[in-house]
Protein backbone atom coordinates (compact mmCIF):
# COMPACT_ATOMS: atom_id res chain seq x y z
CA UNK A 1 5.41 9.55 7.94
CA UNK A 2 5.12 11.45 10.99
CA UNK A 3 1.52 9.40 12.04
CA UNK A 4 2.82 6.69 10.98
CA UNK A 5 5.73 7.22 13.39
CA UNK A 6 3.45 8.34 15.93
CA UNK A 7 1.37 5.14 15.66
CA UNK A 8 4.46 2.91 16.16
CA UNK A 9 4.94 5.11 19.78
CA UNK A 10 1.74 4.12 20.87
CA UNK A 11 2.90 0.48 20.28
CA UNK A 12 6.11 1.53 22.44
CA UNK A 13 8.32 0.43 19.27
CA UNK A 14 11.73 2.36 19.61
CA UNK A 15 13.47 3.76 17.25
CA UNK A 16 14.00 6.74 14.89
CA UNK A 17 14.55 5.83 11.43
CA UNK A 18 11.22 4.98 10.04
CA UNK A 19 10.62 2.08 7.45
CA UNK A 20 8.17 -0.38 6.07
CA UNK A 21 8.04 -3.63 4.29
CA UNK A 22 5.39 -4.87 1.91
CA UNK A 23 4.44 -8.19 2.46
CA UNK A 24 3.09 -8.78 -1.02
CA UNK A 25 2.19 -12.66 -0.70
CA UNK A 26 -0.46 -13.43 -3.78
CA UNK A 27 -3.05 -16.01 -2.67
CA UNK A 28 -2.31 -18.21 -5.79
CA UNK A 29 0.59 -16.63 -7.50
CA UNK A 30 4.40 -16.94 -7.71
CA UNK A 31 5.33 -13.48 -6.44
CA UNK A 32 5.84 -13.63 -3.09
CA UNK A 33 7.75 -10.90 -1.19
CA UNK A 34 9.05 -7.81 -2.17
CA UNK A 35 12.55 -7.55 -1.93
CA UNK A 36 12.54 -4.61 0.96
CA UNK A 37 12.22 -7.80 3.41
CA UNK A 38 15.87 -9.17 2.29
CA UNK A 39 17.39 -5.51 2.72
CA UNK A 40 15.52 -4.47 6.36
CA UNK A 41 15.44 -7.54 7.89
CA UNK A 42 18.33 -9.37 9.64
CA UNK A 43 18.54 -12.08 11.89
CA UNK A 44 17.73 -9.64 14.88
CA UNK A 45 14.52 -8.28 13.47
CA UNK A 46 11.97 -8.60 16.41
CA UNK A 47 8.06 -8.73 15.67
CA UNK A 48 6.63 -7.05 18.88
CA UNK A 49 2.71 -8.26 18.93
CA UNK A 50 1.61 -6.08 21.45
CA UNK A 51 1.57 -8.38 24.98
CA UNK A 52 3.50 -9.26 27.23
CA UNK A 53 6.71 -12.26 26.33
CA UNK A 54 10.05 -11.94 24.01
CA UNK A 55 9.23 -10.40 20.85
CA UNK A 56 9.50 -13.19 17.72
CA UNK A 57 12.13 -13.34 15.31
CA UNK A 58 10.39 -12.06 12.10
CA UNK A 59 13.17 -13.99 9.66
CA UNK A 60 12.31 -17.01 10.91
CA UNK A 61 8.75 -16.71 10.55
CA UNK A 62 8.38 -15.04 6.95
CA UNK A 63 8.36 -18.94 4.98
CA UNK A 64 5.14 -20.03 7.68
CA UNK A 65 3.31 -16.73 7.51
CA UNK A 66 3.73 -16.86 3.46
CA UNK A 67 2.19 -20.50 4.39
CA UNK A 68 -0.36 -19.54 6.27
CA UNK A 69 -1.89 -16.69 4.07
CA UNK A 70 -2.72 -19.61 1.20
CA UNK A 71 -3.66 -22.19 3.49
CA UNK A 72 -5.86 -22.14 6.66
CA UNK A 73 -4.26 -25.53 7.46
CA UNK A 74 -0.75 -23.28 7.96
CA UNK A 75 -1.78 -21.46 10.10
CA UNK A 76 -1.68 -23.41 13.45
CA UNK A 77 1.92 -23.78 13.27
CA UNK A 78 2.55 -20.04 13.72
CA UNK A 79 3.33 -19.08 17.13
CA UNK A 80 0.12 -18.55 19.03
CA UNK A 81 1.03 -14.90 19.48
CA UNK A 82 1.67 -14.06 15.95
CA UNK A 83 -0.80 -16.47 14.45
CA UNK A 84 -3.17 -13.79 12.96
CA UNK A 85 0.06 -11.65 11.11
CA UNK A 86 -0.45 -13.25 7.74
CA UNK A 87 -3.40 -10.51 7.56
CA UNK A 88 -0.82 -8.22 7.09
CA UNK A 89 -0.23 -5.44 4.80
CA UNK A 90 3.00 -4.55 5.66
CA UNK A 91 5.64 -4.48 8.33
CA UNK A 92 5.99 -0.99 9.66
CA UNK A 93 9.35 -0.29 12.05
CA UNK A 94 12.68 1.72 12.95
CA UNK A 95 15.66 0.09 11.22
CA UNK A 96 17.92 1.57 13.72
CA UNK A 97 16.29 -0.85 16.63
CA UNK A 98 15.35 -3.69 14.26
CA UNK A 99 12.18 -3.24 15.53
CA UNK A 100 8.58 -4.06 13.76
CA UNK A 101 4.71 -4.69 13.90
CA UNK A 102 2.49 -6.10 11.61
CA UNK A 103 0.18 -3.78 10.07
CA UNK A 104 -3.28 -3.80 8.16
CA UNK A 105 -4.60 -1.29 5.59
CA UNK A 106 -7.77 -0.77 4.73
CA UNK A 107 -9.69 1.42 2.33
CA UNK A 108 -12.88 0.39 4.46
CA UNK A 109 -12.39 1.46 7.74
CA UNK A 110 -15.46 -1.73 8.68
CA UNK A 111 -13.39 -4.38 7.34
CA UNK A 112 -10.63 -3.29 9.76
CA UNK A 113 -10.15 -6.75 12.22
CA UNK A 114 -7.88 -7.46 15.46
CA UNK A 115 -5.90 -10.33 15.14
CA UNK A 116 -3.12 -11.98 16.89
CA UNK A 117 0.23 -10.26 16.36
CA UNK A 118 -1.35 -7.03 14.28
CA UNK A 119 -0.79 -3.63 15.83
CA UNK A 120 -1.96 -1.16 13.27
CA UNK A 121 -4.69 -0.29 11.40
CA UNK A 122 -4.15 2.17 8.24
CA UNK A 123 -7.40 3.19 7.50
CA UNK A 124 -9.21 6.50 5.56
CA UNK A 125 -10.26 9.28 7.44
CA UNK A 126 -13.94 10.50 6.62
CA UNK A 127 -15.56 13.44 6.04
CA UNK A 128 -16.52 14.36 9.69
CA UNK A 129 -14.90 12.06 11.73
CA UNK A 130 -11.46 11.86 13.74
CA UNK A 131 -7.93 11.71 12.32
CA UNK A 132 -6.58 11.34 15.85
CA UNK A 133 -4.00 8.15 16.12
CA UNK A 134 -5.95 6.54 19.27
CA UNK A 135 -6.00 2.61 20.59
CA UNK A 136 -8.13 0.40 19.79
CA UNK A 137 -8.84 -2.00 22.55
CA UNK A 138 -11.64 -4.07 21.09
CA UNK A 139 -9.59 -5.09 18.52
CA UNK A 140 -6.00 -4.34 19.97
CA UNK A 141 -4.93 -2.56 17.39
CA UNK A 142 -3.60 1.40 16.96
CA UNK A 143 -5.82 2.95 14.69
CA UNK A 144 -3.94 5.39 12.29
CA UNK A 145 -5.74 7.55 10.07
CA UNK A 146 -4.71 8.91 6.61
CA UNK A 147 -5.95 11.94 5.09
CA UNK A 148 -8.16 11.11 1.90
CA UNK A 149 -9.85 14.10 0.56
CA UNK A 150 -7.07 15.97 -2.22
CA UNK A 151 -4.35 13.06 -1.46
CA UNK A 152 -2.90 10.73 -3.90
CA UNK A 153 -5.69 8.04 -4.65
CA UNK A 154 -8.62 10.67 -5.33
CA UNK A 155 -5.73 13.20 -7.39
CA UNK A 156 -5.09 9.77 -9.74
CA UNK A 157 -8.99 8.63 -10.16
CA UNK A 158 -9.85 12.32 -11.29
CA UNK A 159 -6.93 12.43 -13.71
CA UNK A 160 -8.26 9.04 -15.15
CA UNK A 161 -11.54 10.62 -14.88
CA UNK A 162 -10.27 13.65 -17.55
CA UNK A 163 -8.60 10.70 -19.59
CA UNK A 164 -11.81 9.26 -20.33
CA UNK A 165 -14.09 12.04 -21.01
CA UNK A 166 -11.31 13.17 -23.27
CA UNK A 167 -11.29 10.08 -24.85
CA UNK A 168 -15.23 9.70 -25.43
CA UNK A 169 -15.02 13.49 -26.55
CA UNK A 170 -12.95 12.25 -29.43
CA UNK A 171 -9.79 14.24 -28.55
CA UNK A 172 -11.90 17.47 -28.15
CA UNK A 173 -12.63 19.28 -24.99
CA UNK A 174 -15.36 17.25 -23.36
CA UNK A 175 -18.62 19.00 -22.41
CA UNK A 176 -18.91 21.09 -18.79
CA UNK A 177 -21.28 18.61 -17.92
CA UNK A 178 -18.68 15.45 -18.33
CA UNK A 179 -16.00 17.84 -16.42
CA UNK A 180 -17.69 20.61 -14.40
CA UNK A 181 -14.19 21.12 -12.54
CA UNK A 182 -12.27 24.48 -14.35
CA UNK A 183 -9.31 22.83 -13.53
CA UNK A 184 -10.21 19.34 -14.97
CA UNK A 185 -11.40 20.91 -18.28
CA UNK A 186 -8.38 23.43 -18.65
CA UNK A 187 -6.06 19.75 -18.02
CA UNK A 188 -8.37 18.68 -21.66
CA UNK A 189 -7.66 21.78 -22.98
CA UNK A 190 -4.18 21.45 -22.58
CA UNK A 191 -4.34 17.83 -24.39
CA UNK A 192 -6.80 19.35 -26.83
CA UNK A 193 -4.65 21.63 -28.31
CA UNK A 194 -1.88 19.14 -28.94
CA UNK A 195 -4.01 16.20 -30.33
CA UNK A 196 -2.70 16.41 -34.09
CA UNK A 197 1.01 14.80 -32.54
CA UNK A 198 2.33 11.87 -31.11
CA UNK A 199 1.15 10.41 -28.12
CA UNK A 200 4.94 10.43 -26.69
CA UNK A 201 6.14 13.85 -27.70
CA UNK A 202 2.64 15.62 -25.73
CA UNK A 203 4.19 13.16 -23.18
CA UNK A 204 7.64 14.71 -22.81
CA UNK A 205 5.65 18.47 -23.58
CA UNK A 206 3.16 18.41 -20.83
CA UNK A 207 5.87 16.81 -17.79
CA UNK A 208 7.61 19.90 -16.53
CA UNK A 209 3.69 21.00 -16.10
CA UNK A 210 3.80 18.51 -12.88
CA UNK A 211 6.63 20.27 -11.33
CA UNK A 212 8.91 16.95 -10.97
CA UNK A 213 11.76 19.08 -9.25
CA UNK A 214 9.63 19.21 -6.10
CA UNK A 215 9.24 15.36 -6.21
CA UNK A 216 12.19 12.81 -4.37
CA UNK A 217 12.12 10.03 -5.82
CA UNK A 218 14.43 7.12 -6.29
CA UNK A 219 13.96 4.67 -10.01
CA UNK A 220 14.92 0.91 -9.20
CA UNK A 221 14.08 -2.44 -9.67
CA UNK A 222 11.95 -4.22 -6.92
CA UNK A 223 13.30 -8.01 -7.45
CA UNK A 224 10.97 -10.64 -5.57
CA UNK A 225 12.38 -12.73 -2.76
CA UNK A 226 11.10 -16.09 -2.95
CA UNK A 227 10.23 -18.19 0.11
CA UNK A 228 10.38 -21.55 0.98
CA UNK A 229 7.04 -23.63 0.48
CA UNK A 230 4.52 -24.49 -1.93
CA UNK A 231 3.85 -21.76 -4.87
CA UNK A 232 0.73 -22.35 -7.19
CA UNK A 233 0.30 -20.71 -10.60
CA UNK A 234 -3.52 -21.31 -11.76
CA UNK A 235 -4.42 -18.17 -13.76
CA UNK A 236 -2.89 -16.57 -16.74
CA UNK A 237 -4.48 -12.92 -17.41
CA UNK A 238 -3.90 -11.51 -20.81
CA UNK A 239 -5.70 -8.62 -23.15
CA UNK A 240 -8.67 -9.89 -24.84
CA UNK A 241 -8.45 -8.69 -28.69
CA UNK A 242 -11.81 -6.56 -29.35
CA UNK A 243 -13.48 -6.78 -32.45
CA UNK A 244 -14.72 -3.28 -34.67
């Protein structure tokens, strides 16, 4: 939070109270955007793009940049200053100055691109390299790095990791060579010994293991706000049955 923050101070965005907005527009899809956009944004929100002239009104844009993310064609009616913000990940921003900037995440730091109207760049750090938050001025954008190594996405790819050695091994404790981590094979271990009940109940036995008291989180439902325009549905994806 506090990079973030310090990002969106190199962009000279005031403020104090930090937020963000997904902007999760499908290509081909009917979702459209997630309902944070209908609670953070009023008819004052102000998309700053980084150069000099009045900051847009991001309301009235959100229907054309939805537009322009499915169609190329959409994309010239965008304000010339904001015409590249449909790249967008997210709107980053202080609710208490109704303030925002378009913002791209990447997990490849070379697919990171400058366009018109994006300000940040979210990207990995790597082993080796600089976390600093710095400009870009190639590409205009503030660069913001985010740690990698022991954070969230490689702590949930080595617990799938333990799932499915566990799972080849049968339900026993999988060989060092499948897990050579002490900690990865004591996590089978504790599975191992509780393999003769229900899925569920290990479920409920194993949470307070994960500590959720030092965890703040809020449980809600994140409706869709729909946009004006055209909406395609052209794929259905469902389970394939599989044959033994």
């Amino acid at each position: 939070m506090e990079r973030i923050s310090d990002a969106m101070r190199l962009c000279n965005v005031p403020g104090q109270d930090v937020r963000s907005i997904l902007f999760g527009v499908e290509k081909s899809g009917s979702q459209q955007l997630i309902d944070t956009a209908k609670d953070s944004l009023t008819d004052d929100s102000r998309l700053l793009y980084g150069k000099r002239g009045r900051p847009v009104k991001s309301r009235k844009h959100l229907s054309g940049i939805a537009g322009a993310f499915r169609r190329p064609s959409a994309r010239l009616a965008l304000p010339f200053s904001i015409r590249g913000v449909w790249k967008a990940d997210l709107f980053a921003g202080f609710a208490d100055s109704d303030r925002w900037v378009a913002t791209s995440v990447k997990v490849n730091p070379v697919q990171l691109e400058g366009a018109a109207g994006l300000r940040i760049g979210i990207i990995p750090t790597r082993q080796g390299g600089t976390d600093m938050v710095r400009r870009d001025e190639m590409r205009n954008l503030v660069i913001c790095p985010l740690l990698h190594d022991q954070s969230f996405m490689q702590i949930f790819y080595e617990a799938w990791r333990i799932v499915q050695a566990f799972m080849a091994a049968d339900a026993e404790v999988p060989k060092e060579v499948a897990l050579p981590g002490p900690h990865e094979r004591e996590v089978a271990r504790i599975l191992y010994e509780r393999r003769q009940y229900p899925v569920l109940d290990v479920i409920d036995a194993i949470a307070p293991f994960g500590q959720p008291e030092l965890l703040d989180t809020i449980d809600r439902k994140a409706d869709l706000q729909s946009l004006s325009g055209e909406v395609l549905t052209d794929m259905m994806v469902s389970p394939l049955p599989r044959t033994i």
